[in-house]
PDB file of N, CA and C in Angstrom:
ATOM      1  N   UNK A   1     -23.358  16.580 -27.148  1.00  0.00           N
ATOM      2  CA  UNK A   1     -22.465  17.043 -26.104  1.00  0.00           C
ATOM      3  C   UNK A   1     -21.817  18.348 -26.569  1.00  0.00           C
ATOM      4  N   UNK A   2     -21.886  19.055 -25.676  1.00  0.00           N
ATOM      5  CA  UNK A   2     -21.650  20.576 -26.361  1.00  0.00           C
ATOM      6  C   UNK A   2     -19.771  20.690 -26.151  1.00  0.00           C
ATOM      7  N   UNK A   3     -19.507  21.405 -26.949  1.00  0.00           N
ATOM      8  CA  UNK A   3     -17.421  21.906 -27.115  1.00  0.00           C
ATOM      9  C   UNK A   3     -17.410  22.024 -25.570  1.00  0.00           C
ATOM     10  N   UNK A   4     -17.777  22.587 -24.788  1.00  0.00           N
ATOM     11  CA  UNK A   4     -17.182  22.611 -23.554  1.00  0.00           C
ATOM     12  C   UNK A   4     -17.053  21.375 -23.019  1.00  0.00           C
ATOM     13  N   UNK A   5     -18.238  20.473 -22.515  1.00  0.00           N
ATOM     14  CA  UNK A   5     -18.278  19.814 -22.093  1.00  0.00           C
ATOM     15  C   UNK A   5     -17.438  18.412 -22.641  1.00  0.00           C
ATOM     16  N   UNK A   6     -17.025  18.401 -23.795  1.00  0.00           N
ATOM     17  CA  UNK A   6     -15.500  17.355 -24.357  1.00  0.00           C
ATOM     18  C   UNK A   6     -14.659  17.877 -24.516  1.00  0.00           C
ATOM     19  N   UNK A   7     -14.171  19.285 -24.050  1.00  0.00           N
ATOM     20  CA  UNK A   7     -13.210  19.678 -23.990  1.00  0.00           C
ATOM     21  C   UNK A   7     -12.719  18.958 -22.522  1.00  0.00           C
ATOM     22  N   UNK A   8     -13.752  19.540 -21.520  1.00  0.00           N
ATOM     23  CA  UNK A   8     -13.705  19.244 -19.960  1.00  0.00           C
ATOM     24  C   UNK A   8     -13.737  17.642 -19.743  1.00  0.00           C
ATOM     25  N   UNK A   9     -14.122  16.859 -20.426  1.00  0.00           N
ATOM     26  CA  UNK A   9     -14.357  15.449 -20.416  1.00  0.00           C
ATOM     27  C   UNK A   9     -12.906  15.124 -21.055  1.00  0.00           C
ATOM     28  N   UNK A  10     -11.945  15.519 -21.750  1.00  0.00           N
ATOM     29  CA  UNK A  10     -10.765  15.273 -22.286  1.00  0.00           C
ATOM     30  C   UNK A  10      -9.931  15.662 -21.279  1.00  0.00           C
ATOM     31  N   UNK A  11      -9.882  16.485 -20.652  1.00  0.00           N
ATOM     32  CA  UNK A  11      -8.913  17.133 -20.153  1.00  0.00           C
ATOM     33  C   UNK A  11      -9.405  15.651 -18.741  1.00  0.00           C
ATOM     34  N   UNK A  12     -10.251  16.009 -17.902  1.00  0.00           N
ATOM     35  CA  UNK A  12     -10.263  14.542 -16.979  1.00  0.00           C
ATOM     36  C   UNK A  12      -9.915  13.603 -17.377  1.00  0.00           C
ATOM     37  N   UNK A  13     -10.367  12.995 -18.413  1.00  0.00           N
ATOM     38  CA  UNK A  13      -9.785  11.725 -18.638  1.00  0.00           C
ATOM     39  C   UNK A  13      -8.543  11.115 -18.924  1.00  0.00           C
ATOM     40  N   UNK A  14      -7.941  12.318 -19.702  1.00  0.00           N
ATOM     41  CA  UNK A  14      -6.219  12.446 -19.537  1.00  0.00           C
ATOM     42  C   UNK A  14      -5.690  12.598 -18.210  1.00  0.00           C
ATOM     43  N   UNK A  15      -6.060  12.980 -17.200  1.00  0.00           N
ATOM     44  CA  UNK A  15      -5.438  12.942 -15.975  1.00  0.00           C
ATOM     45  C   UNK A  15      -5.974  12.104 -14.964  1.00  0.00           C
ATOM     46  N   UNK A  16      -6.940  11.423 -15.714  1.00  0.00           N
ATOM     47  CA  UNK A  16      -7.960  10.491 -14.306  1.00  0.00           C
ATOM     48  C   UNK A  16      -7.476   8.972 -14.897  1.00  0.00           C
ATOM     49  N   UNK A  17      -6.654   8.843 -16.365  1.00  0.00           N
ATOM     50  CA  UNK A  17      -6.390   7.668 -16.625  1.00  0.00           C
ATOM     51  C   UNK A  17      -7.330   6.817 -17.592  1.00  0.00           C
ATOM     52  N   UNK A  18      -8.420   7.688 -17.983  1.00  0.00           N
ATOM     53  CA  UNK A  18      -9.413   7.215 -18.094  1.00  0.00           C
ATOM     54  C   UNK A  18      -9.841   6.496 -19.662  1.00  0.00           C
ATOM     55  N   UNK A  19      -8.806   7.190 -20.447  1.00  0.00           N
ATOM     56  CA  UNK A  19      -8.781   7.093 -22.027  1.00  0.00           C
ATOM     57  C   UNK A  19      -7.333   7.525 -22.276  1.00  0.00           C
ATOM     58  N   UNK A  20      -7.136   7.848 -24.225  1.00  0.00           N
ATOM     59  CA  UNK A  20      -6.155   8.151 -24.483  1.00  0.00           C
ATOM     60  C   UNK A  20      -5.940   9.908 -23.968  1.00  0.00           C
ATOM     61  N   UNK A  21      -4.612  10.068 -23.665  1.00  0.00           N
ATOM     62  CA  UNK A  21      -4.028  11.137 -22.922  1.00  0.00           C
ATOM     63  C   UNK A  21      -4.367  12.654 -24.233  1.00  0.00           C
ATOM     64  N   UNK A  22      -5.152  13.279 -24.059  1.00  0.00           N
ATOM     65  CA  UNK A  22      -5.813  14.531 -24.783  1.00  0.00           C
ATOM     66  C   UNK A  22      -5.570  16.005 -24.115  1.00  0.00           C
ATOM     67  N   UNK A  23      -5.485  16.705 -24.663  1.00  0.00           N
ATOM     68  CA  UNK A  23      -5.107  18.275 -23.757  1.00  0.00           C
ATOM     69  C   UNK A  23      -5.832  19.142 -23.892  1.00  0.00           C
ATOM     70  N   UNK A  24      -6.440  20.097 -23.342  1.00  0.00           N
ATOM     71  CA  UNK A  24      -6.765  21.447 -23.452  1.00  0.00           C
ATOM     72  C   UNK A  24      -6.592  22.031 -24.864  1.00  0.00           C
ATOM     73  N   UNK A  25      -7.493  22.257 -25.733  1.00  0.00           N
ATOM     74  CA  UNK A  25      -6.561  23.183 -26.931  1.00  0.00           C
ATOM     75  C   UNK A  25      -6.277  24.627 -25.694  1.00  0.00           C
ATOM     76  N   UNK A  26      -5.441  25.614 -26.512  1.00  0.00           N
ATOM     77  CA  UNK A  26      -5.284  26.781 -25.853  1.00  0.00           C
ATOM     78  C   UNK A  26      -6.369  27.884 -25.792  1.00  0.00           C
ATOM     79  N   UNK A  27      -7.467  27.599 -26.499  1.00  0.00           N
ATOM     80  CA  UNK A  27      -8.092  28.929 -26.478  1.00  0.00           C
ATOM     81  C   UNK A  27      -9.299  28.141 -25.168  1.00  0.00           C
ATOM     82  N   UNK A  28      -9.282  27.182 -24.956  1.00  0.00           N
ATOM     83  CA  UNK A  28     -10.274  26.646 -23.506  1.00  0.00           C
ATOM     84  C   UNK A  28      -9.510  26.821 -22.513  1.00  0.00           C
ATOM     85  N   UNK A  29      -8.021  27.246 -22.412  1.00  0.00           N
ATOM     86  CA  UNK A  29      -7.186  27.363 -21.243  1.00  0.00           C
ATOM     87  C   UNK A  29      -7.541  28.888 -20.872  1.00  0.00           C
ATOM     88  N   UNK A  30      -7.869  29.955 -21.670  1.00  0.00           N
ATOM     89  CA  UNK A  30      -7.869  30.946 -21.560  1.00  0.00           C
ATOM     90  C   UNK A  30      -8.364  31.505 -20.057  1.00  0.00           C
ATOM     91  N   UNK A  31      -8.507  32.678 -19.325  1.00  0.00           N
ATOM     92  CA  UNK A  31      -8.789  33.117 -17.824  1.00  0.00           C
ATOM     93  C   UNK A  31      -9.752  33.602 -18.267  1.00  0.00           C
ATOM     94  N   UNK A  32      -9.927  33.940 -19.666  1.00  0.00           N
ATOM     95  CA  UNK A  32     -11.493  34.769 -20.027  1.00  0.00           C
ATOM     96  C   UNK A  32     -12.789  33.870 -19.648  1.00  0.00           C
ATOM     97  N   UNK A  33     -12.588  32.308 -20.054  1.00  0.00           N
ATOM     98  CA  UNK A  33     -14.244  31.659 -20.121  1.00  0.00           C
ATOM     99  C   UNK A  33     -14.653  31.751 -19.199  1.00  0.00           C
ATOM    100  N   UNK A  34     -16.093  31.865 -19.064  1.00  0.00           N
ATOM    101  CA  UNK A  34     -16.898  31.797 -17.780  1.00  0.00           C
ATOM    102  C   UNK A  34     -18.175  30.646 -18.081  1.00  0.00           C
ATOM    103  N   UNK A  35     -17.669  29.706 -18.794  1.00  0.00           N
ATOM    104  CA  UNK A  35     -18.632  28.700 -18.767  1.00  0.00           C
ATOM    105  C   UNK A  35     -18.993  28.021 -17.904  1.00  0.00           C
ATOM    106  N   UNK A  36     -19.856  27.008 -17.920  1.00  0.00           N
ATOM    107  CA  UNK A  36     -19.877  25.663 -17.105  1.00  0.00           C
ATOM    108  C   UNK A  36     -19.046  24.585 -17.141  1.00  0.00           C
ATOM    109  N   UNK A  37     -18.792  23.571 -16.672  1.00  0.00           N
ATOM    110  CA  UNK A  37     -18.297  22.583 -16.748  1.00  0.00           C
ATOM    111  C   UNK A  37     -19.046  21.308 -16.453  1.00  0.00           C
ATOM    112  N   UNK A  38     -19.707  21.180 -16.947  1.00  0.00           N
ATOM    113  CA  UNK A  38     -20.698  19.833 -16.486  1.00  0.00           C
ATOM    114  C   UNK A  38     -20.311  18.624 -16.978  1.00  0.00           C
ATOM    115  N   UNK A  39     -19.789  17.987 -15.849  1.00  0.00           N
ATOM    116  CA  UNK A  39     -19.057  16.336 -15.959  1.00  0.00           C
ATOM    117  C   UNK A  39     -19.897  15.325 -15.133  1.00  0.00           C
ATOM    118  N   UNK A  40     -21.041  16.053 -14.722  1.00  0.00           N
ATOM    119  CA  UNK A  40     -21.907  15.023 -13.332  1.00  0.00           C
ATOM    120  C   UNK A  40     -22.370  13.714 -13.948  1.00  0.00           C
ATOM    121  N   UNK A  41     -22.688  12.869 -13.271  1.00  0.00           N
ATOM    122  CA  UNK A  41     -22.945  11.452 -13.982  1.00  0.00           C
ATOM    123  C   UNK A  41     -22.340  10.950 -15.085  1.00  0.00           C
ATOM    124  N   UNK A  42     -20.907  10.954 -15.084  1.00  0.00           N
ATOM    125  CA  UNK A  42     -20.314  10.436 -16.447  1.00  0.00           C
ATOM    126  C   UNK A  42     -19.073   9.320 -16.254  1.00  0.00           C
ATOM    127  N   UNK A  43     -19.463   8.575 -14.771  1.00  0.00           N
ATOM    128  CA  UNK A  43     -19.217   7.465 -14.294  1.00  0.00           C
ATOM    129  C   UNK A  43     -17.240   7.726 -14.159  1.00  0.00           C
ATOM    130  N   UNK A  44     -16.927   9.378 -14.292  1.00  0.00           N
ATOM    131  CA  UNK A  44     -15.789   9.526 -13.850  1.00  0.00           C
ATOM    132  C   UNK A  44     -15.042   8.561 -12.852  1.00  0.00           C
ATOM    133  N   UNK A  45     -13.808   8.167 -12.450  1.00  0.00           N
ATOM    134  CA  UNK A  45     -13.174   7.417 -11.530  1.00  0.00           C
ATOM    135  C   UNK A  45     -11.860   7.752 -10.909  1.00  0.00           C
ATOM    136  N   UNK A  46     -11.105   7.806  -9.937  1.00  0.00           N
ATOM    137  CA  UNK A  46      -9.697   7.953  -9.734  1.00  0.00           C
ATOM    138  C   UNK A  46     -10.048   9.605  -9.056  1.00  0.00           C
ATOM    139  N   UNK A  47      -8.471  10.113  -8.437  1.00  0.00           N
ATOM    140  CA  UNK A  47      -8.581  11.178  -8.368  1.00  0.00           C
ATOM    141  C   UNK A  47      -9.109  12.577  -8.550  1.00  0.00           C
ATOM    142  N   UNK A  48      -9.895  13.588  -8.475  1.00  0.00           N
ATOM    143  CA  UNK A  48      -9.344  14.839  -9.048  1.00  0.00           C
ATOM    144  C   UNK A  48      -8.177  15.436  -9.133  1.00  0.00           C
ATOM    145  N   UNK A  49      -7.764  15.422 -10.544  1.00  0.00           N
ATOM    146  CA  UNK A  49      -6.550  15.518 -10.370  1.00  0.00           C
ATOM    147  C   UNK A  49      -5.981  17.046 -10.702  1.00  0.00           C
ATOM    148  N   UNK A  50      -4.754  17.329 -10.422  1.00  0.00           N
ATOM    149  CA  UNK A  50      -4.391  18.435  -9.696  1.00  0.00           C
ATOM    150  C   UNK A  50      -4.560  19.388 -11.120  1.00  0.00           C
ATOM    151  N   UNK A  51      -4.500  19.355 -12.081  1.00  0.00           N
ATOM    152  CA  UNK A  51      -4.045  19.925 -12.780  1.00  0.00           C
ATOM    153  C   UNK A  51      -5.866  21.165 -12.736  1.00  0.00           C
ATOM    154  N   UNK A  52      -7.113  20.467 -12.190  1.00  0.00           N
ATOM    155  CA  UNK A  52      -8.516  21.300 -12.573  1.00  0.00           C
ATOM    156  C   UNK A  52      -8.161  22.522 -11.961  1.00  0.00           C
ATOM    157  N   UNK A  53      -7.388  23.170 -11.340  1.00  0.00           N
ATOM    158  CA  UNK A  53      -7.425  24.355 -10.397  1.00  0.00           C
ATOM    159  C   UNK A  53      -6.441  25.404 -11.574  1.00  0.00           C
ATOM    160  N   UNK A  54      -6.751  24.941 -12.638  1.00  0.00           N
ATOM    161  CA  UNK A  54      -6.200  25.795 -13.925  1.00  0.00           C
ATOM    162  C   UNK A  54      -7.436  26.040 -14.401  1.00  0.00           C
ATOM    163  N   UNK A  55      -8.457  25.528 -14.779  1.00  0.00           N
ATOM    164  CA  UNK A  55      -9.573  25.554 -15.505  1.00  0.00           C
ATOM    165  C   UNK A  55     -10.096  27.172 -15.055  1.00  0.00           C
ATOM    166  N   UNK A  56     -10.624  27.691 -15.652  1.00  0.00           N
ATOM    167  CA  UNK A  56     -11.799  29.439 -15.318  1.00  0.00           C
ATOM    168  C   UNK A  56     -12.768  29.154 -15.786  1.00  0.00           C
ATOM    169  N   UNK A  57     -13.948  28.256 -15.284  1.00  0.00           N
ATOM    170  CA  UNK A  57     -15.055  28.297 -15.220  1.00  0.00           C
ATOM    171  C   UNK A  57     -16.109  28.933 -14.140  1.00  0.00           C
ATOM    172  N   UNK A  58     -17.273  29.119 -14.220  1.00  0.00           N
ATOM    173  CA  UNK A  58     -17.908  29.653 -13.136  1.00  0.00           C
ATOM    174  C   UNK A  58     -18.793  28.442 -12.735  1.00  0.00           C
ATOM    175  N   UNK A  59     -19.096  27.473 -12.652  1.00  0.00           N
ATOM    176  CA  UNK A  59     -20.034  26.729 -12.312  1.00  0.00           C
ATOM    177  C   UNK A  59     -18.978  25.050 -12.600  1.00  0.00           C
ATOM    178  N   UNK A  60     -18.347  24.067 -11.614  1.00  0.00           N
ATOM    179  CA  UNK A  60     -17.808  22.857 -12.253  1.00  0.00           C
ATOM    180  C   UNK A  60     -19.177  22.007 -11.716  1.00  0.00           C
ATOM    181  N   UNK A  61     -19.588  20.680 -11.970  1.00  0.00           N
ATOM    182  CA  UNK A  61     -20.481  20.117 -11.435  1.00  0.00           C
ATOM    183  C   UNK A  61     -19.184  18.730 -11.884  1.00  0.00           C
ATOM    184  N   UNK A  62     -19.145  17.591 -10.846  1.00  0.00           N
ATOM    185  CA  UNK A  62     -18.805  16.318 -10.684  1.00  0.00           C
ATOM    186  C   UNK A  62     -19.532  15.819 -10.149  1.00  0.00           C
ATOM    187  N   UNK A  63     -20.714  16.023  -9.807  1.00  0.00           N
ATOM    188  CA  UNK A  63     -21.605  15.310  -8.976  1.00  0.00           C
ATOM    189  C   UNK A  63     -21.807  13.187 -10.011  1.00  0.00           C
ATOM    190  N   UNK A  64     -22.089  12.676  -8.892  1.00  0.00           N
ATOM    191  CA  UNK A  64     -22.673  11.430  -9.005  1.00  0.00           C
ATOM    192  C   UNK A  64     -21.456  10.620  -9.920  1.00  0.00           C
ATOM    193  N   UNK A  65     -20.278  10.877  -9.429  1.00  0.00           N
ATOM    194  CA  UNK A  65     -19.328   9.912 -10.317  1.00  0.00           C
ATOM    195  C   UNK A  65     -18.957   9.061  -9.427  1.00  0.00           C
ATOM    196  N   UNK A  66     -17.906   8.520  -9.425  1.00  0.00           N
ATOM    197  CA  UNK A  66     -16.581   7.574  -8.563  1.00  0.00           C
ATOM    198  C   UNK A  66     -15.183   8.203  -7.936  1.00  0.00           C
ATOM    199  N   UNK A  67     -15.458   9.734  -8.277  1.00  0.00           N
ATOM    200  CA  UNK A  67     -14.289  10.217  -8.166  1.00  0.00           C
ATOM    201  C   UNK A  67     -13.479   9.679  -6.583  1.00  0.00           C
ATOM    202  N   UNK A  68     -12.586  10.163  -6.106  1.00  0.00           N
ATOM    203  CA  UNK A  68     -12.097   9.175  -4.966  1.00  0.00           C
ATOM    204  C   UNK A  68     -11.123   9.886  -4.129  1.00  0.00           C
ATOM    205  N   UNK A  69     -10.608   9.895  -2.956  1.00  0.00           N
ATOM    206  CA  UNK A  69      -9.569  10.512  -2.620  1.00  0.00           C
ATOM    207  C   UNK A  69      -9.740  12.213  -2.169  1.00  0.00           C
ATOM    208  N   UNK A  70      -8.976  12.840  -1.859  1.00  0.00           N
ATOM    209  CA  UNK A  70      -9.169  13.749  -1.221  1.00  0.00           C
ATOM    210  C   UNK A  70      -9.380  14.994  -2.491  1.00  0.00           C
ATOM    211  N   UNK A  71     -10.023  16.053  -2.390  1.00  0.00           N
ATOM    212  CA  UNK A  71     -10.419  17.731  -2.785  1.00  0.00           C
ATOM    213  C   UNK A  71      -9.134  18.007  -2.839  1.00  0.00           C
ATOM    214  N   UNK A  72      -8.667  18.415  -3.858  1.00  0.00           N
ATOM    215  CA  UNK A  72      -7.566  19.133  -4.327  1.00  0.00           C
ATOM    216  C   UNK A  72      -7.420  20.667  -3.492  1.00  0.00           C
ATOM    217  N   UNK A  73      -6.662  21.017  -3.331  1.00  0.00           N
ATOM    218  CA  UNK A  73      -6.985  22.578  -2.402  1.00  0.00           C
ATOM    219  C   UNK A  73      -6.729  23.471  -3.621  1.00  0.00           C
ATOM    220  N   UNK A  74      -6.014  23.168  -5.050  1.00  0.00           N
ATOM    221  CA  UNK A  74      -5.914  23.963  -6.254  1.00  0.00           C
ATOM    222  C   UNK A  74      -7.280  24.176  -6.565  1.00  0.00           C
ATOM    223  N   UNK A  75      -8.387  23.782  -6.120  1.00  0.00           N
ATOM    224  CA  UNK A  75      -9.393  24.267  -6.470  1.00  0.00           C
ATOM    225  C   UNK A  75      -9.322  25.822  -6.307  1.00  0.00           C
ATOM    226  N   UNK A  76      -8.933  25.908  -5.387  1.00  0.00           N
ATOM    227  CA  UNK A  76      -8.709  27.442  -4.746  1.00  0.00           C
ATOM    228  C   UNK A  76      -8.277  28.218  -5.324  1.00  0.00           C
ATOM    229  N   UNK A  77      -7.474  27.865  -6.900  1.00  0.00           N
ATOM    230  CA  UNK A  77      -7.112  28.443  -7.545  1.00  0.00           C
ATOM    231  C   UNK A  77      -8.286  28.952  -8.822  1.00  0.00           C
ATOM    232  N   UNK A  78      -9.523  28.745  -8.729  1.00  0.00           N
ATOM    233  CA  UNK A  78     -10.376  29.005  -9.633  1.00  0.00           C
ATOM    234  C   UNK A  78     -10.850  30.287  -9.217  1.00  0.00           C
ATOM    235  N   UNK A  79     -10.362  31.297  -9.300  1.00  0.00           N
ATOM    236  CA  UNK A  79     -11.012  32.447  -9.302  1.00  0.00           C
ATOM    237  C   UNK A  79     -12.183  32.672 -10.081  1.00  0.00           C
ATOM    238  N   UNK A  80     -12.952  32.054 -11.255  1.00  0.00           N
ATOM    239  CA  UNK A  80     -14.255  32.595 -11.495  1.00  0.00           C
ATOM    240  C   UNK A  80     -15.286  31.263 -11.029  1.00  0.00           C
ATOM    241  N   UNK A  81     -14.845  30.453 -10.050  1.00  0.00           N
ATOM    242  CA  UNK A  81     -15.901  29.718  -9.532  1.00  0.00           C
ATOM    243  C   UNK A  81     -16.711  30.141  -8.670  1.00  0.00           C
ATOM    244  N   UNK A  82     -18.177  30.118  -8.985  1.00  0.00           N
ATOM    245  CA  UNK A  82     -18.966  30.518  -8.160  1.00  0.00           C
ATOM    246  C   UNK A  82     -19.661  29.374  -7.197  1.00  0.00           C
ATOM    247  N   UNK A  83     -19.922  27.751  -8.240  1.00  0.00           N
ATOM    248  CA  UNK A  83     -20.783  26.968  -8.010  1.00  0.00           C
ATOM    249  C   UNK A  83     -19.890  25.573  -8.366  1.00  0.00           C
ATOM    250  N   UNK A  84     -19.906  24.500  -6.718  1.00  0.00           N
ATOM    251  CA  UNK A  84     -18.959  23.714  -7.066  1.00  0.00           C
ATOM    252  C   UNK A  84     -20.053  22.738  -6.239  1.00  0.00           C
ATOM    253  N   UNK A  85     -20.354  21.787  -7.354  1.00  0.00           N
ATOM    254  CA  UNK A  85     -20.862  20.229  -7.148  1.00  0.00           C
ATOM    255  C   UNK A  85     -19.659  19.146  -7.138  1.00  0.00           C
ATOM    256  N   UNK A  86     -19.741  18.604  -5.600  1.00  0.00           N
ATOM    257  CA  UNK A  86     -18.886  17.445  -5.613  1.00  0.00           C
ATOM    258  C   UNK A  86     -19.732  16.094  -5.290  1.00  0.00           C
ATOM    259  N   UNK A  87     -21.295  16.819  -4.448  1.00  0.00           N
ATOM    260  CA  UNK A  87     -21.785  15.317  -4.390  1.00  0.00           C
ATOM    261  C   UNK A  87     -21.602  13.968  -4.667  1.00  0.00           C
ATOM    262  N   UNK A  88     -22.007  12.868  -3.824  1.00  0.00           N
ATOM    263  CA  UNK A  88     -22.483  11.562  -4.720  1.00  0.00           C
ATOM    264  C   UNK A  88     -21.377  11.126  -5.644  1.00  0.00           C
ATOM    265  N   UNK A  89     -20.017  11.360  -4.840  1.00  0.00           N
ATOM    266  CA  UNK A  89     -18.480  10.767  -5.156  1.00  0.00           C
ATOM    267  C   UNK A  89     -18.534   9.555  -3.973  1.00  0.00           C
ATOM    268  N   UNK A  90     -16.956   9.687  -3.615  1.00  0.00           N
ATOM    269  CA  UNK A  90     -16.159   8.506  -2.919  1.00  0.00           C
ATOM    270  C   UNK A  90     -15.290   9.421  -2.091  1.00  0.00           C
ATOM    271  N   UNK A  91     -15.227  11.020  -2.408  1.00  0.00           N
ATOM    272  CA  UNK A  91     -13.986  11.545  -1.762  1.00  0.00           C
ATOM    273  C   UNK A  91     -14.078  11.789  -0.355  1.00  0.00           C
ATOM    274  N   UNK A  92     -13.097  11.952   0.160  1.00  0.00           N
ATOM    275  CA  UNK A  92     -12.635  11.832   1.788  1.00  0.00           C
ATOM    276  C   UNK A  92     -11.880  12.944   1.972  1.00  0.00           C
ATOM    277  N   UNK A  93     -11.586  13.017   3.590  1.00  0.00           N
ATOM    278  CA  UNK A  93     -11.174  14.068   4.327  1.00  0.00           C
ATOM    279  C   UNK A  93     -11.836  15.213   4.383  1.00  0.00           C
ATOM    280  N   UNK A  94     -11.207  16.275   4.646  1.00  0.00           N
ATOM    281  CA  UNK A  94     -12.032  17.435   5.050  1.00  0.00           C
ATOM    282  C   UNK A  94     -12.299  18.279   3.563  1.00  0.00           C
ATOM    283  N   UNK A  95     -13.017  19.739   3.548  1.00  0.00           N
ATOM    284  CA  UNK A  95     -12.637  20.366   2.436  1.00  0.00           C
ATOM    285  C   UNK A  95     -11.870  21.234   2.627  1.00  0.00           C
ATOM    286  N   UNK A  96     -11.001  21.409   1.760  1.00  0.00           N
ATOM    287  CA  UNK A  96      -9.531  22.318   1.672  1.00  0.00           C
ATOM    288  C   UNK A  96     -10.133  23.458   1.968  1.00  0.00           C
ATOM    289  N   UNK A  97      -8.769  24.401   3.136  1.00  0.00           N
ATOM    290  CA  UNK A  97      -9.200  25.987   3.695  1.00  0.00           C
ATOM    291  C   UNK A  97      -9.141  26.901   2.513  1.00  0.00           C
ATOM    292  N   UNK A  98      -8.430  26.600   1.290  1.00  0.00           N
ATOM    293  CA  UNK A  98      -8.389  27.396   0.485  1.00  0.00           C
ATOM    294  C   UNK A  98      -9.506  27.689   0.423  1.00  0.00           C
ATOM    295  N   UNK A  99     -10.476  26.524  -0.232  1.00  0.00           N
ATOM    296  CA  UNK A  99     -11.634  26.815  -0.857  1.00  0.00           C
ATOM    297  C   UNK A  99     -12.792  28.371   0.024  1.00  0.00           C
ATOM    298  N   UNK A 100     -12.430  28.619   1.109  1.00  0.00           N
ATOM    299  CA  UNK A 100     -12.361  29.341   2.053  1.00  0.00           C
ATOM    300  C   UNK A 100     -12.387  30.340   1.579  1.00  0.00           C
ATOM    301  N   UNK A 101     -11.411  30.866   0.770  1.00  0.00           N
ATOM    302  CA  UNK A 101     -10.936  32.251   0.521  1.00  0.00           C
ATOM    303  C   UNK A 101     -10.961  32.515  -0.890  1.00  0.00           C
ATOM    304  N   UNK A 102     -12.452  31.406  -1.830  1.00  0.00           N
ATOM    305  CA  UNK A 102     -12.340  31.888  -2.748  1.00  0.00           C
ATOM    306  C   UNK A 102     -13.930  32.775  -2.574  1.00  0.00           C
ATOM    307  N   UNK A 103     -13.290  34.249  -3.532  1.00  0.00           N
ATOM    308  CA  UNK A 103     -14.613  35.082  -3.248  1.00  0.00           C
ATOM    309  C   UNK A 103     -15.328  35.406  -4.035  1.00  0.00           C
ATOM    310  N   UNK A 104     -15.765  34.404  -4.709  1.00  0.00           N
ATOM    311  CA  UNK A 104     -16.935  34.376  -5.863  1.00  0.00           C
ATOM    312  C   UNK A 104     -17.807  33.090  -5.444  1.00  0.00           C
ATOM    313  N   UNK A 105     -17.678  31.867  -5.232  1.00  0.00           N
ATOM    314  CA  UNK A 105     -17.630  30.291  -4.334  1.00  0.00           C
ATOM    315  C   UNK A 105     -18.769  31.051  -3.578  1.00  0.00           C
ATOM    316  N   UNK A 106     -20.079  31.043  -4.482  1.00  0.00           N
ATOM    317  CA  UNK A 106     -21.512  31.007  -2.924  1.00  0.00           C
ATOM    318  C   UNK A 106     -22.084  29.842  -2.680  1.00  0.00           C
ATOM    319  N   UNK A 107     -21.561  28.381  -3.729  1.00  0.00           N
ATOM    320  CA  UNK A 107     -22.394  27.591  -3.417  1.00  0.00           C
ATOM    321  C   UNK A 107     -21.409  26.257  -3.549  1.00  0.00           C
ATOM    322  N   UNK A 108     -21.530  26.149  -2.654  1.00  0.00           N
ATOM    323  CA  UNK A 108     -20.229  24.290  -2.445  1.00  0.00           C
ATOM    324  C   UNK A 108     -20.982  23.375  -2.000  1.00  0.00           C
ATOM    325  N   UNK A 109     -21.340  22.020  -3.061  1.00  0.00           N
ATOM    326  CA  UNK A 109     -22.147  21.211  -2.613  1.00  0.00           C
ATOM    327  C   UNK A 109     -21.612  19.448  -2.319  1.00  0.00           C
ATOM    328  N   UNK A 110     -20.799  19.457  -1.213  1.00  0.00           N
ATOM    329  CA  UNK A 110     -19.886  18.116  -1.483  1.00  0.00           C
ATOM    330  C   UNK A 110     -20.290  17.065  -0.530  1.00  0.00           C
TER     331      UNK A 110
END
């Protein structure tokens, strides 16, 4: 499992309830990364919770978890997202207008 991807798997699971409560070190908080975030199939559960619309990645994938409940509209706050997998969740309602007005976002797959 590569540093990003347990960085990104810590940071959910501290806010999804999921394990013991873990944080971001500071240099993965940074606005510089333009990594991925690949969390798809990792039997995630509970919310997205509010805090991901901090993350600067260009690509998040959640596809095929349990996630639940409604799209955060802080997504909107990801200015280097280009590519957002929500597939093959539980979540409901509409998708947030933010997500609308982000202008990098060519591919939203929920």
């Amino acid at each position: 499992m590569s540093m990003m991807k347990r960085h990104l798997r810590r940071y959910l699971d501290a806010y999804m309830h999921l394990s013991v409560q873990l944080h971001l070190t500071p240099s993965f908080q940074t606005p510089n990364h333009s990594r991925d975030g690949d969390l798809s199939y990792n039997r995630l559960t509970g919310k997205i919770p509010f805090n991901i619309g901090f993350l600067q990645v260009v690509t998040l994938s959640l596809q095929g978890n349990q996630l639940s409940e409604q799209i955060p509209s802080v997504i909107g706050l990801m200015q280097a997202l280009a590519v957002l997998y929500l597939h093959g969740n539980k979540l409901t309602g509409q998708i947030p207008p933010e997500l609308g007005n982000m202008s990098k976002l060519h591919y939203l797959y929920a």
